[in-house]
C-alpha atoms as a PDB file:
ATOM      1  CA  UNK A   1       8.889   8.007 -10.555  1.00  0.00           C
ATOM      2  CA  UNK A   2      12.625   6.788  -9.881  1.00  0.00           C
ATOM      3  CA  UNK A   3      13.427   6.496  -6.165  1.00  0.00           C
ATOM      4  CA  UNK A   4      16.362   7.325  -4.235  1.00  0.00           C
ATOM      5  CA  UNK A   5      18.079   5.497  -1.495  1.00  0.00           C
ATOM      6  CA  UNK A   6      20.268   2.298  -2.047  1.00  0.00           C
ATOM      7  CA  UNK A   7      19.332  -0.361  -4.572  1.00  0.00           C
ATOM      8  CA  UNK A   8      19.124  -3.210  -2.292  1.00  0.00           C
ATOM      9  CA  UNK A   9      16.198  -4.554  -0.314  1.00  0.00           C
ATOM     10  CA  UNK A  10      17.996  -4.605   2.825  1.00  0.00           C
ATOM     11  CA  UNK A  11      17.164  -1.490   4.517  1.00  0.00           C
ATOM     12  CA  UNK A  12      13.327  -3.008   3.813  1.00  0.00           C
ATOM     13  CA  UNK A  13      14.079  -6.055   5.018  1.00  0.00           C
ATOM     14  CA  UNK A  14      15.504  -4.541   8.225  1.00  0.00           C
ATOM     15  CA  UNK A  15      11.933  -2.586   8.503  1.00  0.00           C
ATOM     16  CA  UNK A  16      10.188  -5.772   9.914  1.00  0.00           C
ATOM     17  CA  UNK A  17      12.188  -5.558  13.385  1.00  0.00           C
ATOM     18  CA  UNK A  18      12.023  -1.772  13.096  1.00  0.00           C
ATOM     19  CA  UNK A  19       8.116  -1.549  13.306  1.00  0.00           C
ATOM     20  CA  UNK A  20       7.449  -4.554  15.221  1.00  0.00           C
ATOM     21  CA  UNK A  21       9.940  -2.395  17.845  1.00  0.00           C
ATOM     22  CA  UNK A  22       7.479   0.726  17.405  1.00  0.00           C
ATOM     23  CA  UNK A  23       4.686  -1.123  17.927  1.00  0.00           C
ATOM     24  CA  UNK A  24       5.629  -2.706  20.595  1.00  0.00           C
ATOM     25  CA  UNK A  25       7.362  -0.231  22.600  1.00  0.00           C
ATOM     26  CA  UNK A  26       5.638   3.125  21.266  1.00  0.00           C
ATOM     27  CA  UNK A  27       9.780   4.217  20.554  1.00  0.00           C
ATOM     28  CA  UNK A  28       9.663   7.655  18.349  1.00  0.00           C
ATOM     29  CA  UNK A  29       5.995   8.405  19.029  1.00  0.00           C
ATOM     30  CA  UNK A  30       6.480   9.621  22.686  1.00  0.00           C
ATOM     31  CA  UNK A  31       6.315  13.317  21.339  1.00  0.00           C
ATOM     32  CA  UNK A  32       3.574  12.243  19.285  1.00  0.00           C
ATOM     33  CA  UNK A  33      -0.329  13.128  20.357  1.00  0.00           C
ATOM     34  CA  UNK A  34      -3.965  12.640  18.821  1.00  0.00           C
ATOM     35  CA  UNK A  35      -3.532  16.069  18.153  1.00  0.00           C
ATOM     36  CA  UNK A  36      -1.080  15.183  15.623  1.00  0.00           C
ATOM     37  CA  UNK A  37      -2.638  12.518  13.516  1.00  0.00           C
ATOM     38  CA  UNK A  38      -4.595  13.075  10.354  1.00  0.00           C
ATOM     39  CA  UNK A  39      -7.692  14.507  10.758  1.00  0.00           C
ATOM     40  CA  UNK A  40     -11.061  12.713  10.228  1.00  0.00           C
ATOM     41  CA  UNK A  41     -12.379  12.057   7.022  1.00  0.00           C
ATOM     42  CA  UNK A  42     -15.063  10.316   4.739  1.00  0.00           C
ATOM     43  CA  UNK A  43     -13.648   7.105   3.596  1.00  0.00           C
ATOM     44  CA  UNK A  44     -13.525   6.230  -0.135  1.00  0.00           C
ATOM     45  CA  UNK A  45     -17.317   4.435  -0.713  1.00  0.00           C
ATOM     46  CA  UNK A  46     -17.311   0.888  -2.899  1.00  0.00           C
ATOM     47  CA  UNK A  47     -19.709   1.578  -5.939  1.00  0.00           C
ATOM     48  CA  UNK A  48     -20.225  -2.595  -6.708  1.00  0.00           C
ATOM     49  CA  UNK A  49     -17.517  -5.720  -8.148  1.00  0.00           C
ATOM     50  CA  UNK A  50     -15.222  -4.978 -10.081  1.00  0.00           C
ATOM     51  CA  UNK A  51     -12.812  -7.025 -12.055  1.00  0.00           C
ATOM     52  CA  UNK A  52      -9.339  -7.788 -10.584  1.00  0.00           C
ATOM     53  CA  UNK A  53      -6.409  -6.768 -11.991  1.00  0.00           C
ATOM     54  CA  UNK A  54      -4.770  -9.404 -13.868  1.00  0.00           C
ATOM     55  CA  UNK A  55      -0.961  -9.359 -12.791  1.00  0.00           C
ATOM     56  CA  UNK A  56      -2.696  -9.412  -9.459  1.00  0.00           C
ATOM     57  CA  UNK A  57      -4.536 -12.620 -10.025  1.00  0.00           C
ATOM     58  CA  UNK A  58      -1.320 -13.950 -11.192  1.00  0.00           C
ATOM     59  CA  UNK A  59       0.439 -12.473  -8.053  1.00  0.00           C
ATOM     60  CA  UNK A  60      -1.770 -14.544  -5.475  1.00  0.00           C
ATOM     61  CA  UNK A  61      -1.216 -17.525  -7.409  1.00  0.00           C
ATOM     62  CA  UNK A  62       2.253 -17.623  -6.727  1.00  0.00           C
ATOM     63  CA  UNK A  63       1.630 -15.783  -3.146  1.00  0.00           C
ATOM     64  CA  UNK A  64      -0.962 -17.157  -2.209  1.00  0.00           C
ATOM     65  CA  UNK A  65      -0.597 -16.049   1.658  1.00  0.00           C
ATOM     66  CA  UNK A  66      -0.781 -11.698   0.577  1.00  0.00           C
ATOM     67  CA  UNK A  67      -4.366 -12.137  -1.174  1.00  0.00           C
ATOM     68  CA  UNK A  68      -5.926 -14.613   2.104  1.00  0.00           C
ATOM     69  CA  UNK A  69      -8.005 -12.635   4.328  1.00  0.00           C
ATOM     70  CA  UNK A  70      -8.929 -13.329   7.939  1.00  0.00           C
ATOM     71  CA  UNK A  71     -12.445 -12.566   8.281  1.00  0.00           C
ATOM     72  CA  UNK A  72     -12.178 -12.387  11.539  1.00  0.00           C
ATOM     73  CA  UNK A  73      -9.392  -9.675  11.643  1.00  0.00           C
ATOM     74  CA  UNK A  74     -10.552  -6.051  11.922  1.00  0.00           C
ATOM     75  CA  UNK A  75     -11.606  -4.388   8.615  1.00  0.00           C
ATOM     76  CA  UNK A  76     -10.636  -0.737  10.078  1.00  0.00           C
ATOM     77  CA  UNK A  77      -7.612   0.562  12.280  1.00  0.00           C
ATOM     78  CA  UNK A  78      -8.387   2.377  15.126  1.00  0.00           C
ATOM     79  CA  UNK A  79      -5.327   4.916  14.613  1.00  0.00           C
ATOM     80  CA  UNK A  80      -2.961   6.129  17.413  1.00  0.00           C
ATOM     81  CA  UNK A  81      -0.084   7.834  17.567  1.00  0.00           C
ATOM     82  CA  UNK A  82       1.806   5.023  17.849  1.00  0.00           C
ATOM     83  CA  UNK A  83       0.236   3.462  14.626  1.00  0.00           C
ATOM     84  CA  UNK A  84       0.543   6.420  12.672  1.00  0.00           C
ATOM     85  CA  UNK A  85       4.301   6.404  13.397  1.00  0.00           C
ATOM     86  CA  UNK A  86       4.971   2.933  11.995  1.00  0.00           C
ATOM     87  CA  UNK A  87       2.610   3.579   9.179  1.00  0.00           C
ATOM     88  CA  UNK A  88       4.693   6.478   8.164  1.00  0.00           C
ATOM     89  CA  UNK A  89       7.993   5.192   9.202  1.00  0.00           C
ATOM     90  CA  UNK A  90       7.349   1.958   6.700  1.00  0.00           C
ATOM     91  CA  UNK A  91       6.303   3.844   4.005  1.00  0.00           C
ATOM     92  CA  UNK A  92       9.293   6.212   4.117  1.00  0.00           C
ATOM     93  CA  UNK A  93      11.487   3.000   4.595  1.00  0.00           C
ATOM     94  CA  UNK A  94      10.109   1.398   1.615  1.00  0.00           C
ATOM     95  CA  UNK A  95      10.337   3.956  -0.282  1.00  0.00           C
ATOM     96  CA  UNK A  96      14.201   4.896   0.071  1.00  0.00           C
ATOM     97  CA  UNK A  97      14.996   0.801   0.163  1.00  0.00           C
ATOM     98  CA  UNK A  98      13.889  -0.027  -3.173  1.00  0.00           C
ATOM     99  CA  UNK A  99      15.075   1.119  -6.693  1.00  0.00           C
ATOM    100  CA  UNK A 100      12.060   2.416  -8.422  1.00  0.00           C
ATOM    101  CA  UNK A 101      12.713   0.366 -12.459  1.00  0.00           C
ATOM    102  CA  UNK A 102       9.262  -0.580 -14.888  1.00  0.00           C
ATOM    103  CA  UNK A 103       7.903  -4.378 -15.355  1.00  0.00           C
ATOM    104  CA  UNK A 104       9.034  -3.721 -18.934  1.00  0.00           C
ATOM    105  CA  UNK A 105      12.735  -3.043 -17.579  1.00  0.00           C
ATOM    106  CA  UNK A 106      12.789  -5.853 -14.953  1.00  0.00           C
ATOM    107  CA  UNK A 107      11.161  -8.401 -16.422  1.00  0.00           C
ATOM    108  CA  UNK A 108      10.648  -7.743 -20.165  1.00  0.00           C
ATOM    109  CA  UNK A 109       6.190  -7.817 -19.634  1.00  0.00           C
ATOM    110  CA  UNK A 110       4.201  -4.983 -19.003  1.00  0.00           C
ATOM    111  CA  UNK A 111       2.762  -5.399 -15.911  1.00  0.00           C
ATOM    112  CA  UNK A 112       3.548  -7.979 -13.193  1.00  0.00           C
ATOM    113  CA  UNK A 113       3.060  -7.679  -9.133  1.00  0.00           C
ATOM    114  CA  UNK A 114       6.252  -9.025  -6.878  1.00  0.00           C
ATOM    115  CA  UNK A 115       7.501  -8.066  -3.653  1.00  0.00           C
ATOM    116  CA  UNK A 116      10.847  -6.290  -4.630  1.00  0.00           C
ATOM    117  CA  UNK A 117      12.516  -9.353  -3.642  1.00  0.00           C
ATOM    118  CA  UNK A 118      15.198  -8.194  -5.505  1.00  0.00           C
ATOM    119  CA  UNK A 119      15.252  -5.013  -3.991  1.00  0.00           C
ATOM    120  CA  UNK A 120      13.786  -3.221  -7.713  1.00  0.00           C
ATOM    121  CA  UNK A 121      10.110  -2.675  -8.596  1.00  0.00           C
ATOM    122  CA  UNK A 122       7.703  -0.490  -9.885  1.00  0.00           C
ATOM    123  CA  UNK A 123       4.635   0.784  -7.783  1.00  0.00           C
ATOM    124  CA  UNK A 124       2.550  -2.210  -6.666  1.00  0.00           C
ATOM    125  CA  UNK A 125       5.557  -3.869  -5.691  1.00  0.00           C
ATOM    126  CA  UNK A 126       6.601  -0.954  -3.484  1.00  0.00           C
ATOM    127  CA  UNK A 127       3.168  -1.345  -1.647  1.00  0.00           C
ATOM    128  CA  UNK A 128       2.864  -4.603  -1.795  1.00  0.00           C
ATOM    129  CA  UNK A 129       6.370  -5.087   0.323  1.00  0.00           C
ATOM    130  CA  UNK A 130       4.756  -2.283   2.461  1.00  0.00           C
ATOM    131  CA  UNK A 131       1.513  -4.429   3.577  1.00  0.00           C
ATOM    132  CA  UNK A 132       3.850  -7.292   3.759  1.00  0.00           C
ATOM    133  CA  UNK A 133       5.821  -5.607   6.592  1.00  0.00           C
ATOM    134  CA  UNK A 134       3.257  -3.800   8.319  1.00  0.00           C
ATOM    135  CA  UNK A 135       1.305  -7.487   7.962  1.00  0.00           C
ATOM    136  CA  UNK A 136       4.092  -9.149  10.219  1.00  0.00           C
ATOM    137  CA  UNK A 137       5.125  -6.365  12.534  1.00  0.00           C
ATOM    138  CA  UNK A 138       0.469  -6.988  13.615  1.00  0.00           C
ATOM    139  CA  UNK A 139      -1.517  -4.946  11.584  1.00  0.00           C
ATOM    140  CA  UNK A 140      -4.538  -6.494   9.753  1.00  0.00           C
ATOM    141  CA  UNK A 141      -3.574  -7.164   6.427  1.00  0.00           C
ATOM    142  CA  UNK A 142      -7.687  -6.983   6.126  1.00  0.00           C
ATOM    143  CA  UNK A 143      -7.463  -3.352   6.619  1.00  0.00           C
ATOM    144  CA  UNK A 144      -4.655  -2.786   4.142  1.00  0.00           C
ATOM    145  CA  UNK A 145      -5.976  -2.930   0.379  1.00  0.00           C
ATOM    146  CA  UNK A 146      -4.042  -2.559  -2.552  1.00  0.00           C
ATOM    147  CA  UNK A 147      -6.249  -0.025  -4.992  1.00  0.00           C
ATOM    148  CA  UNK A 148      -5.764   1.255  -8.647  1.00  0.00           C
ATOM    149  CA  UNK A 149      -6.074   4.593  -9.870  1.00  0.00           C
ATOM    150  CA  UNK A 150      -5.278   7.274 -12.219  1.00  0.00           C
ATOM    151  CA  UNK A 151      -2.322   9.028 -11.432  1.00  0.00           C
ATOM    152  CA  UNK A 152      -1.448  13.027 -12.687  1.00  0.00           C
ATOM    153  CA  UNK A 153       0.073  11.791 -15.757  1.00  0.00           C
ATOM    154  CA  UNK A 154      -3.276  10.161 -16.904  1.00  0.00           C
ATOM    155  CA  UNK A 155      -1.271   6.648 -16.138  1.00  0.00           C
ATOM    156  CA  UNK A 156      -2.604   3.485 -14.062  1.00  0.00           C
ATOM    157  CA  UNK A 157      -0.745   3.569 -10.727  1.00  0.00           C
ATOM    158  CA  UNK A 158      -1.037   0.968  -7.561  1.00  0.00           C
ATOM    159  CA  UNK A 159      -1.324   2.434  -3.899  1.00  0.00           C
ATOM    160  CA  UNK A 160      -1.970   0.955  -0.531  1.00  0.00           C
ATOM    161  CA  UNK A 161      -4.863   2.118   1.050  1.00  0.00           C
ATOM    162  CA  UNK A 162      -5.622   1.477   4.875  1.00  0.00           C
ATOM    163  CA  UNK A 163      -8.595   1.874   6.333  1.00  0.00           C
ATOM    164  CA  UNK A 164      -8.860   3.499   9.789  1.00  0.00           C
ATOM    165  CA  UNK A 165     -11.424   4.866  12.084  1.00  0.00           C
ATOM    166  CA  UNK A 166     -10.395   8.714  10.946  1.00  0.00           C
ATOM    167  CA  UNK A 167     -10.915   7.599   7.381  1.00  0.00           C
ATOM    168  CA  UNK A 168      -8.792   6.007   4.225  1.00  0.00           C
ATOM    169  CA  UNK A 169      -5.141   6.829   4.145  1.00  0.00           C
ATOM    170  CA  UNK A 170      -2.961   5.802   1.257  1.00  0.00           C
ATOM    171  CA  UNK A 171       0.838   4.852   0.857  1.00  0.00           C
ATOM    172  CA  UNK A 172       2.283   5.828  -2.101  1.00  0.00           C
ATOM    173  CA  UNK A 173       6.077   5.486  -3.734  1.00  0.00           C
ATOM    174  CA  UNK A 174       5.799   8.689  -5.501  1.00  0.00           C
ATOM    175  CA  UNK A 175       5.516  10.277  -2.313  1.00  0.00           C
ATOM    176  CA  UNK A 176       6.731   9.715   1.672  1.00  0.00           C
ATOM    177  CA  UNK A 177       3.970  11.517   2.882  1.00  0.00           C
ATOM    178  CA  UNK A 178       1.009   9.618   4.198  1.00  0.00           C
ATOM    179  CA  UNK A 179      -2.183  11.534   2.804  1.00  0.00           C
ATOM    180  CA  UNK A 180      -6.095  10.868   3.126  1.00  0.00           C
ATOM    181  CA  UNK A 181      -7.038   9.469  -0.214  1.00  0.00           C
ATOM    182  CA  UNK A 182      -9.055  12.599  -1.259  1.00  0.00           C
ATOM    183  CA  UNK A 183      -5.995  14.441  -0.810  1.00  0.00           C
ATOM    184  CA  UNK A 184      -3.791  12.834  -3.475  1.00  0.00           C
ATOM    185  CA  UNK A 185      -4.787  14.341  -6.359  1.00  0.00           C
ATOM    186  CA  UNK A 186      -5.368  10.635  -7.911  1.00  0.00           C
ATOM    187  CA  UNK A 187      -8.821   9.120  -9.512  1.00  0.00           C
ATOM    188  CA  UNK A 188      -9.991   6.294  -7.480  1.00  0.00           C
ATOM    189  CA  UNK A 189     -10.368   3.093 -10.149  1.00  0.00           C
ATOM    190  CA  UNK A 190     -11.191   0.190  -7.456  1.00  0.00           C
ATOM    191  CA  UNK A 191      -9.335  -1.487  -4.794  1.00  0.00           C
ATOM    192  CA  UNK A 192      -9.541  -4.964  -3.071  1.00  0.00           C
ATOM    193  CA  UNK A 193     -12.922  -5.937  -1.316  1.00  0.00           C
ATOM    194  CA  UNK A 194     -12.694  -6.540   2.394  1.00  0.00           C
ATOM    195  CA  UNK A 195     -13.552 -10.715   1.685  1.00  0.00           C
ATOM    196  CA  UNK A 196     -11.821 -13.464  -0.377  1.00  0.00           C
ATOM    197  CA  UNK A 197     -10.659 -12.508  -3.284  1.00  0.00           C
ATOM    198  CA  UNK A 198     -12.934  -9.991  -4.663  1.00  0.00           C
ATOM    199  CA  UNK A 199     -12.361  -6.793  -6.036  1.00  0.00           C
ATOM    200  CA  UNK A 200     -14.818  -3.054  -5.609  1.00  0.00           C
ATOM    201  CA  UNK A 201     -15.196  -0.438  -8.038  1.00  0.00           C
ATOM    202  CA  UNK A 202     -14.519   2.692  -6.209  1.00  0.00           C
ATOM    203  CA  UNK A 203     -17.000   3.828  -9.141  1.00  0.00           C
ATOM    204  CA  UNK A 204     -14.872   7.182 -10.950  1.00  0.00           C
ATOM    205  CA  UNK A 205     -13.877   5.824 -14.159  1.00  0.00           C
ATOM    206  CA  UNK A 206     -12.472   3.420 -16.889  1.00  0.00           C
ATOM    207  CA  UNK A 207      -9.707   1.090 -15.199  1.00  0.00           C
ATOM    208  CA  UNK A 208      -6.649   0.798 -16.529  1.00  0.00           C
ATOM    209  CA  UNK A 209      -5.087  -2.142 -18.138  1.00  0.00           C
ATOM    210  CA  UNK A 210      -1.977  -2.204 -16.316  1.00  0.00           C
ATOM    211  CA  UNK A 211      -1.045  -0.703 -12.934  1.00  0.00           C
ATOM    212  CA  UNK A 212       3.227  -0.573 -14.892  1.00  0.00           C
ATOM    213  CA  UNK A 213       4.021   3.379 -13.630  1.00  0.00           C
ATOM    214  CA  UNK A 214       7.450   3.403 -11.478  1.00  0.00           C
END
């Protein structure tokens, strides 16, 4: 799916100071309540390894620094208002920032993982540049785990999935709403484990080869 907005990576390179603001000064959540975050759900359950993606293995060997986890940063977010607004307001940044173009189109392969440094990419680079951000502006990049599945089209597709204390909520290009991961319609493939750099099957089905689906 093709998104709209401008076709520069400024407005998500502007995000970092935007969040870090939210977070630190709860700005545009003041109307905001517990009553008003996602309800409580069961979180998506790891069924054993599974095998990483390759363009993802390939990804942390040039980034080295977005697949190193701290084990001693939180594996769960304990979700507040303010959290939830910075969570949304990233994802909706992202998302309008970035022109939406295939691996095949940018860089003549089928599948490869970047940040959008270019300000283009196809779905895993939308949420990796997501984690990224949220990452900096304090959230633990532990909690945030890229995961495959299969989207409505039958196609491999890349979401970010963060794990809170009122369940697993994904961040997804194709859409600017935040939804529990049960509530996307989508067939859970696996995702990344919660130490080193491991990989869990979320135990549904067949994984795709490639995660290339704009």
């Amino acid at each position: 799916m093709r998104s709209t907005g401008r076709r520069n990576g400024i407005g998500a390179a502007r995000a970092v100071a935007v969040i870090a603001g939210l977070l630190a000064t709860g700005s545009g959540a003041g109307s905001q309540t517990l009553a008003g975050l996602p309800p409580v759900t069961v979180p998506a359950v790891a069924a054993g390894e599974a095998r990483p993606v390759p363009a993802w293995t390939e990804f942390c060997a040039r980034y080295a620094q977005e697949c190193a986890v701290d084990p001693s940063e939180s594996a769960q977010i304990t979700l507040t208002p303010r959290l939830w607004h910075a969570i949304t307001t990233v994802n909706r940044q992202v998302n309008t920032s970035l022109r939406a173009v295939t691996d095949q189109e940018h860089w003549g392969v089928p599948d490869r993982w970047d940040l959008a440094e270019d300000g283009s990419g196809d779905c895993e680079d939308f949420q990796l540049l997501k984690r990224k951000l949220l990452a900096e502006a304090g959230l633990p990049r532990r909690a945030m785990r890229m995961t495959v599945v299969i989207d409505e089209k039958g196609e491999g597709h890349a979401v970010l999935m963060i794990r809170t204390d009122r369940g697993d909520l994904v961040l997804d290009n194709k859409t600017s709403a935040v939804l529990p991961w049960h509530k996307t319609g989508y067939t859970y493939i696996k995702r990344e484990a919660e130490a080193g750099t491991r990989w869990v099957s979320l135990g549904r089905a067949v994984s795709p080869v490639v995660t290339a689906n704009r």
